[in-house]
Structure formats: C-alpha cells, structure tokens
N, C-alpha and C. Protein backbone atom coordinates (compact mmCIF):
# COMPACT_ATOMS: atom_id res chain seq x y z
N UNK A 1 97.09 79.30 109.77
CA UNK A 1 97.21 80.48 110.58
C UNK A 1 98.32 80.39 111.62
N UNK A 2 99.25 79.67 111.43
CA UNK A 2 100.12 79.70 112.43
C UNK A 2 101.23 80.45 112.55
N UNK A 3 101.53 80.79 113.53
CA UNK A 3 102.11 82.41 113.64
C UNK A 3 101.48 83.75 113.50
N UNK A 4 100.34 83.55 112.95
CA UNK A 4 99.25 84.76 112.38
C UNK A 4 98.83 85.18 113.79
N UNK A 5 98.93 86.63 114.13
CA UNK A 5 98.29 87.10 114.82
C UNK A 5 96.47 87.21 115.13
N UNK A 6 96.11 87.08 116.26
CA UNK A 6 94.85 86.60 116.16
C UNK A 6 93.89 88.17 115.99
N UNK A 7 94.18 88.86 116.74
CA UNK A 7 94.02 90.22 116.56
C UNK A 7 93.70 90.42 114.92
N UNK A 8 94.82 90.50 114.37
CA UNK A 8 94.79 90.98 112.98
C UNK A 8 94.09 90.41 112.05
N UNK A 9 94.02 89.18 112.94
CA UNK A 9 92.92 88.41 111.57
C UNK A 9 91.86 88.55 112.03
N UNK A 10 90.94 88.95 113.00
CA UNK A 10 90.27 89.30 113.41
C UNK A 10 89.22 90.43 112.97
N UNK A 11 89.96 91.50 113.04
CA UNK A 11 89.76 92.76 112.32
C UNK A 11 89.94 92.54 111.01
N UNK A 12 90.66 91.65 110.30
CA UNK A 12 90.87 91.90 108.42
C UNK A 12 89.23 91.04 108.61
N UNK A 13 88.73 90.21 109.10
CA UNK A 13 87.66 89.37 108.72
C UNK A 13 86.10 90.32 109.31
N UNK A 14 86.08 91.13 110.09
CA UNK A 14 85.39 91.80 110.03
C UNK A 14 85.59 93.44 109.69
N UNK A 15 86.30 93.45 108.67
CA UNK A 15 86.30 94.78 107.84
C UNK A 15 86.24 94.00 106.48
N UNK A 16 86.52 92.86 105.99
CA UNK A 16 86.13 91.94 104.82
C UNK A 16 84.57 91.58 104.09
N UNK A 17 84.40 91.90 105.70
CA UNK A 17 83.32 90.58 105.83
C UNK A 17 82.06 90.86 104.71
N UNK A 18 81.86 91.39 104.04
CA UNK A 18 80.78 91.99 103.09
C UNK A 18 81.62 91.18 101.42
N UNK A 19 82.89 90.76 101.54
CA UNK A 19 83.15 89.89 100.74
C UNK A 19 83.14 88.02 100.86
N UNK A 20 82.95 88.06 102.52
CA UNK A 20 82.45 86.46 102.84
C UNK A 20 81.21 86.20 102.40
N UNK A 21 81.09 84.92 102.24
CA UNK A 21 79.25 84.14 102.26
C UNK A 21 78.81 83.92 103.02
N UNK A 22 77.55 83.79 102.17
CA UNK A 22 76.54 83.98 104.05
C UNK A 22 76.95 83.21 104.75
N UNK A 23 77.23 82.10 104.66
CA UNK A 23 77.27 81.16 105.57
C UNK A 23 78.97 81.75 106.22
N UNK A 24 79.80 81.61 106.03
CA UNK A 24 81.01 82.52 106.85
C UNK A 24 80.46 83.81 107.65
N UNK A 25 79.43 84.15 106.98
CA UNK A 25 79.14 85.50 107.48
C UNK A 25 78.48 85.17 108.99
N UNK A 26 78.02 84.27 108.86
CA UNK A 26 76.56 83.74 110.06
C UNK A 26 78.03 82.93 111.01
N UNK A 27 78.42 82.44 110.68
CA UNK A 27 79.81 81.64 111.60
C UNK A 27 80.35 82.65 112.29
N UNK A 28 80.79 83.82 111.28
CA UNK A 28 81.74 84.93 112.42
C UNK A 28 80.64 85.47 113.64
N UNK A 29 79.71 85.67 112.93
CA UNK A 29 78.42 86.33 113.87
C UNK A 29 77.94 85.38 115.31
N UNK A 30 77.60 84.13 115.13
CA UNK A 30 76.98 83.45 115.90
C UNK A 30 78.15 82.48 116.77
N UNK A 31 78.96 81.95 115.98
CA UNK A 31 80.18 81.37 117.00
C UNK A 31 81.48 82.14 116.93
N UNK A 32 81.88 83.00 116.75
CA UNK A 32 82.83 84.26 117.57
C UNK A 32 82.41 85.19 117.65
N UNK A 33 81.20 85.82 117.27
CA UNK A 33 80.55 86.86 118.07
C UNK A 33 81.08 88.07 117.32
N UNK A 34 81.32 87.64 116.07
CA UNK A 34 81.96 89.30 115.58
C UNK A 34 80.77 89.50 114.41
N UNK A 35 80.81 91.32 114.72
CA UNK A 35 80.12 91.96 113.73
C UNK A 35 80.64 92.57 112.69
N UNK A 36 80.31 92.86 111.69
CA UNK A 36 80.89 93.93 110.82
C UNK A 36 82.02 95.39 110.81
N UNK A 37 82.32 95.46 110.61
CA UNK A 37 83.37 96.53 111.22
C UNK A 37 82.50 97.81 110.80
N UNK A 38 82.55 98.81 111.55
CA UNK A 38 81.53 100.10 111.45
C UNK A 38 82.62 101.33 110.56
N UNK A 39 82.24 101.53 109.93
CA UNK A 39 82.83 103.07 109.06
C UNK A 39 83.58 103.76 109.75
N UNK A 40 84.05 104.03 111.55
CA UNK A 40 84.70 104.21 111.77
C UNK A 40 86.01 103.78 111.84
N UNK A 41 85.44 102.36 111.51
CA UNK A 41 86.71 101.09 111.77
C UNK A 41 87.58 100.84 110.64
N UNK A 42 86.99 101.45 109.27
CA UNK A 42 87.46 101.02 108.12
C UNK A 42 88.92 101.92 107.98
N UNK A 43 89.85 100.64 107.24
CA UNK A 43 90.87 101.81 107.00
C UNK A 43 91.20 102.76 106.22
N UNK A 44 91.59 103.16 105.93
CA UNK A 44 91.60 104.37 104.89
C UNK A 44 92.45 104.13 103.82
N UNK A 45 92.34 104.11 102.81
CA UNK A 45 93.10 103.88 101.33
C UNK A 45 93.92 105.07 101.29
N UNK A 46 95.19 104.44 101.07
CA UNK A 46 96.51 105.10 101.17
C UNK A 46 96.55 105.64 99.38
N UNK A 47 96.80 107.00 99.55
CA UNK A 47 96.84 107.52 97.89
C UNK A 47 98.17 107.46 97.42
N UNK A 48 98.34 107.51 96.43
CA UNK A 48 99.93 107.68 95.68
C UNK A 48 100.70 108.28 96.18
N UNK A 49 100.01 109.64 96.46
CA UNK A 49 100.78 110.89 97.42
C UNK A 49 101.26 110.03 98.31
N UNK A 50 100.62 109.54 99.18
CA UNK A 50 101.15 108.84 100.55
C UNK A 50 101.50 108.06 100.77
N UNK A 51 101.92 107.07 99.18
CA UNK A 51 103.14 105.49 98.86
C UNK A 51 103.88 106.50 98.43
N UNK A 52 104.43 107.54 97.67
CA UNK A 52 105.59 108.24 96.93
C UNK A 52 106.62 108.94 98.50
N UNK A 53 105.38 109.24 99.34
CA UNK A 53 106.16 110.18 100.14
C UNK A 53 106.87 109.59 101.67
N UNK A 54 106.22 107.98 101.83
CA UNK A 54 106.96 107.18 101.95
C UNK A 54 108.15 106.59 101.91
N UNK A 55 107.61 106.24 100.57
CA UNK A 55 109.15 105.73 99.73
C UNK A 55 110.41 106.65 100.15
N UNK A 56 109.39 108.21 99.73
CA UNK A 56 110.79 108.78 99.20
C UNK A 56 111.48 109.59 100.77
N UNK A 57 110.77 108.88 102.09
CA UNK A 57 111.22 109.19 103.71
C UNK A 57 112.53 107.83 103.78
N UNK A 58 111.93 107.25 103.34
CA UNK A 58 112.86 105.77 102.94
C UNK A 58 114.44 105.91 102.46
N UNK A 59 114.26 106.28 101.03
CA UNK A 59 115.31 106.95 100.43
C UNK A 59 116.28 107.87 101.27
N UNK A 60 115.52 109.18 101.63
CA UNK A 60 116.34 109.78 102.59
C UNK A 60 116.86 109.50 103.96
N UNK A 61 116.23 108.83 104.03
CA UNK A 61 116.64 107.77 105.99
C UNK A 61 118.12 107.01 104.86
N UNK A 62 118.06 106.30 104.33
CA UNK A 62 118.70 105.26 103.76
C UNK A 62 120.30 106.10 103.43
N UNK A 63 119.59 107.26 102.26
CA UNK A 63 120.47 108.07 101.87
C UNK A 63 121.95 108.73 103.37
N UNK A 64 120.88 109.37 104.11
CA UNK A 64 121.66 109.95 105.14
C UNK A 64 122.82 108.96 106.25
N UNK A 65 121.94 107.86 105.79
CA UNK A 65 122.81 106.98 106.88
C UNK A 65 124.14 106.08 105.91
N UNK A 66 123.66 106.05 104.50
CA UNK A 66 124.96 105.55 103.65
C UNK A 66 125.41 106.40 103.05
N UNK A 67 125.22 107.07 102.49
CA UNK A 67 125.65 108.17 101.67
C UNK A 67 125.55 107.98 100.18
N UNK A 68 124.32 107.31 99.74
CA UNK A 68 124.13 106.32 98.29
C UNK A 68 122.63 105.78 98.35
N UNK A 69 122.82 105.93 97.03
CA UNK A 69 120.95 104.76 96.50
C UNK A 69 121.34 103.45 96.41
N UNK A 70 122.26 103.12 95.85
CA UNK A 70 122.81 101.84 95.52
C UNK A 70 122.20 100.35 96.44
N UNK A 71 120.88 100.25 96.42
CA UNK A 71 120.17 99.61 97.34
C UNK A 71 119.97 98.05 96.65
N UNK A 72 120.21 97.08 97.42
CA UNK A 72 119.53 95.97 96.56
C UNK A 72 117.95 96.05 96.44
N UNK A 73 118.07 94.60 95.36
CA UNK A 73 116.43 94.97 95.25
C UNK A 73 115.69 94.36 96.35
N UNK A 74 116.09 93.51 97.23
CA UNK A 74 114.95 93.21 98.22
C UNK A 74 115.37 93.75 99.93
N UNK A 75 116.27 94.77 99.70
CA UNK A 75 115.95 95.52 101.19
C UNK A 75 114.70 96.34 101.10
N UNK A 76 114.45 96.09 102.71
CA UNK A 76 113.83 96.59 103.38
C UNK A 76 113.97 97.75 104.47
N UNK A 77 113.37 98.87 104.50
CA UNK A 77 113.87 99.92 105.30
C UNK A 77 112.98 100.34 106.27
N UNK A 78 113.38 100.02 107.44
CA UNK A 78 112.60 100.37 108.46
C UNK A 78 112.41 101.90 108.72
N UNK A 79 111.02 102.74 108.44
CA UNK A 79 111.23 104.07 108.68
C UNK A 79 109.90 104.47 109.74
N UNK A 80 110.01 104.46 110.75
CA UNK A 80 109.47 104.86 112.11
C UNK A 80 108.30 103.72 112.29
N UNK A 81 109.51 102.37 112.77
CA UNK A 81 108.34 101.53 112.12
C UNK A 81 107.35 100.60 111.54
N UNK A 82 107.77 101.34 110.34
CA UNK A 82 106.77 100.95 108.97
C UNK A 82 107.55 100.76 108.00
N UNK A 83 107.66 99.52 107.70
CA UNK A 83 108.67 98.61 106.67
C UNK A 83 108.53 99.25 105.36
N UNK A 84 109.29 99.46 104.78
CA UNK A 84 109.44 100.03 103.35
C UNK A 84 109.58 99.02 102.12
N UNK A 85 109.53 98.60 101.37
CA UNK A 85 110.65 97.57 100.66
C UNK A 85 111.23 98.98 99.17
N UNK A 86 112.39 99.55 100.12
CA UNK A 86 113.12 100.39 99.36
C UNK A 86 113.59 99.67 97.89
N UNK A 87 114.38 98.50 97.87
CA UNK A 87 114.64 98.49 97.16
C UNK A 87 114.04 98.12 96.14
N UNK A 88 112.54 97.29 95.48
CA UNK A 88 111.62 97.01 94.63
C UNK A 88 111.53 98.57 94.38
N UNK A 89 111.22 99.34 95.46
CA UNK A 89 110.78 101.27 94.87
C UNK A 89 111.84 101.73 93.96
N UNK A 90 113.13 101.87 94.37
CA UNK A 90 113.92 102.36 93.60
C UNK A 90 114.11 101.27 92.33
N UNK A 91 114.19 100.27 92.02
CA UNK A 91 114.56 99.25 90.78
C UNK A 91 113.49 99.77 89.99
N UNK A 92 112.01 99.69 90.40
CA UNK A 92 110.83 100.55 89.73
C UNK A 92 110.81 102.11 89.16
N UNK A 93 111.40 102.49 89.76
CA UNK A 93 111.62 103.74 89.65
C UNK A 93 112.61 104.15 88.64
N UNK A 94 113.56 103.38 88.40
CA UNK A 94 114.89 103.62 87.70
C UNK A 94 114.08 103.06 85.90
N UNK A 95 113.37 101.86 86.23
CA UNK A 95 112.27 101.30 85.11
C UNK A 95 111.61 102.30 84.77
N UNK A 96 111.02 103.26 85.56
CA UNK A 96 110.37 103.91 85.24
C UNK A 96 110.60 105.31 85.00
N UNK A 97 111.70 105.77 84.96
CA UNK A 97 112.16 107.10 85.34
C UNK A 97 111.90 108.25 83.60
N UNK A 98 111.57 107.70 82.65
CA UNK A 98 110.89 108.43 81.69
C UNK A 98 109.59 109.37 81.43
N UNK A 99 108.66 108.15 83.00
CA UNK A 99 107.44 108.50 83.17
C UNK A 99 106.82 109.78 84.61
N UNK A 100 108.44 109.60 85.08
CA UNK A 100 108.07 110.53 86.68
C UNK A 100 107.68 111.76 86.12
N UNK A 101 107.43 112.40 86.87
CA UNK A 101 107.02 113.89 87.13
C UNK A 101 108.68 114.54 87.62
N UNK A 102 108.84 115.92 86.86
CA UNK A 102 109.99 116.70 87.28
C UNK A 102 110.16 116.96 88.45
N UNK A 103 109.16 116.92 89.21
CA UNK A 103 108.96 117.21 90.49
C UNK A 103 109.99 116.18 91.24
N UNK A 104 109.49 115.05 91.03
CA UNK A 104 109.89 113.15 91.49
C UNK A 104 110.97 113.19 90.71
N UNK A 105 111.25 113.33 90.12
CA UNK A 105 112.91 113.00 89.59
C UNK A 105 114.06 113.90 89.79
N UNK A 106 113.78 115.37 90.38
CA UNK A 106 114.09 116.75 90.82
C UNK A 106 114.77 115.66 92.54
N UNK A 107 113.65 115.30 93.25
CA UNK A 107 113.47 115.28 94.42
C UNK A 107 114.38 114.13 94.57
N UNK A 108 114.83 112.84 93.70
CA UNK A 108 115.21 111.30 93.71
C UNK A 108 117.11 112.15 92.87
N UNK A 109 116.93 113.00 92.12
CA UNK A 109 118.48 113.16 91.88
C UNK A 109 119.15 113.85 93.03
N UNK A 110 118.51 114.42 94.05
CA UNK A 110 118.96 115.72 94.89
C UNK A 110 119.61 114.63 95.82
N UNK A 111 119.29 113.16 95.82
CA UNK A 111 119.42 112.16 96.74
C UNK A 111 120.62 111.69 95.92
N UNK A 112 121.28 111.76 94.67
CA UNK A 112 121.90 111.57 94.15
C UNK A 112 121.53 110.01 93.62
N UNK A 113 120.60 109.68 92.88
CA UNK A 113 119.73 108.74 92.38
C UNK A 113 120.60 108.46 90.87
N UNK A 114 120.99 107.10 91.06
CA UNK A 114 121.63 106.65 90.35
C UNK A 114 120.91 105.77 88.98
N UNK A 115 120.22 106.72 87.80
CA UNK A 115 119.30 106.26 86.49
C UNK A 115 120.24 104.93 85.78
C-alpha cells in the first residue's frame, strides 16, 4: 500500500466488503471500526452511454486543441479532471469501426477520425 491513499482504500474495503471473509470482515469491524458502506454510499455503475460520451468529450478537447485524432496509443487526456486513456479508445475504435452505430461513427468522422 505504499503511496495508496488511505481514504480510498478505505471506502473500496467497505463498499467491497460483502466480497471479504468473515474473518476480514470481523477485522475491518472490530479493529478499524469500519462498517459496511450503506446504499447511499455505493457507487453507481457507469453505462456505455456514459464511457462513449466521455471518450468522445476527450476526442473533442483533444481534437480542438490539435487539430487531429492522430493520438498515440497510450495518451492520456485530462478532461475536467478525469483521466481519459484517449488513445486505447480511439486504437479500439478504429478495430472496431465495422461494429459502431451510424450515430458513433457520424459523430468520430465530424472530428475528422482517421479509419
């Protein structure tokens, strides 16, 4: 855990915690004092809609400031934030560009998306 924020591991181990054993379970409880994380606490599962529309805030941040897709594959794009890894999206995307929706491939050429 070094360098690991204590916070964060904190909260991942009691929003987990229904995948620990008992005995981890009784440790977090009795010697750090943590409980289960309550249904308000849980996070919310991010849908496709809301990895595509991401990505594709990414793209256009990226786009506007170079004037090109031409991204390697392991940048990263900071968009208000919240790290992107643009370029794995677009290399995937170009792999995959038989399977998009007209919609998604309408929206990735207007960016001038290089297949």
């Amino acid at each position: 855990m070094p360098g690991e924020d204590l916070g964060t591991w904190t909260m991942a181990q009691r929003v987990g915690c229904d995948v620990l054993t008992p005995a981890q379970q009784w440790m977090l409880d009795s010697v750090l004092g943590l409980e289960p994380a309550g249904e308000a606490e849980q996070p919310s599962a991010r849908t496709q809609a809301d990895r595509w529309a991401g990505h594709l805030a990414a793209a256009r941040q990226f786009h506007a400031r170079e004037g090109h897709l031409n991204v390697p594959r392991k940048h990263v794009e900071d968009v208000g934030g919240v790290p992107v890894k643009l370029g794995g999206f677009l290399d995937n995307t170009r792999r995959r560009a038989a399977k998009l929706t007209l919609e998604r491939h309408a929206e990735l050429d207007a960016l001038g998306m290089r297949w």
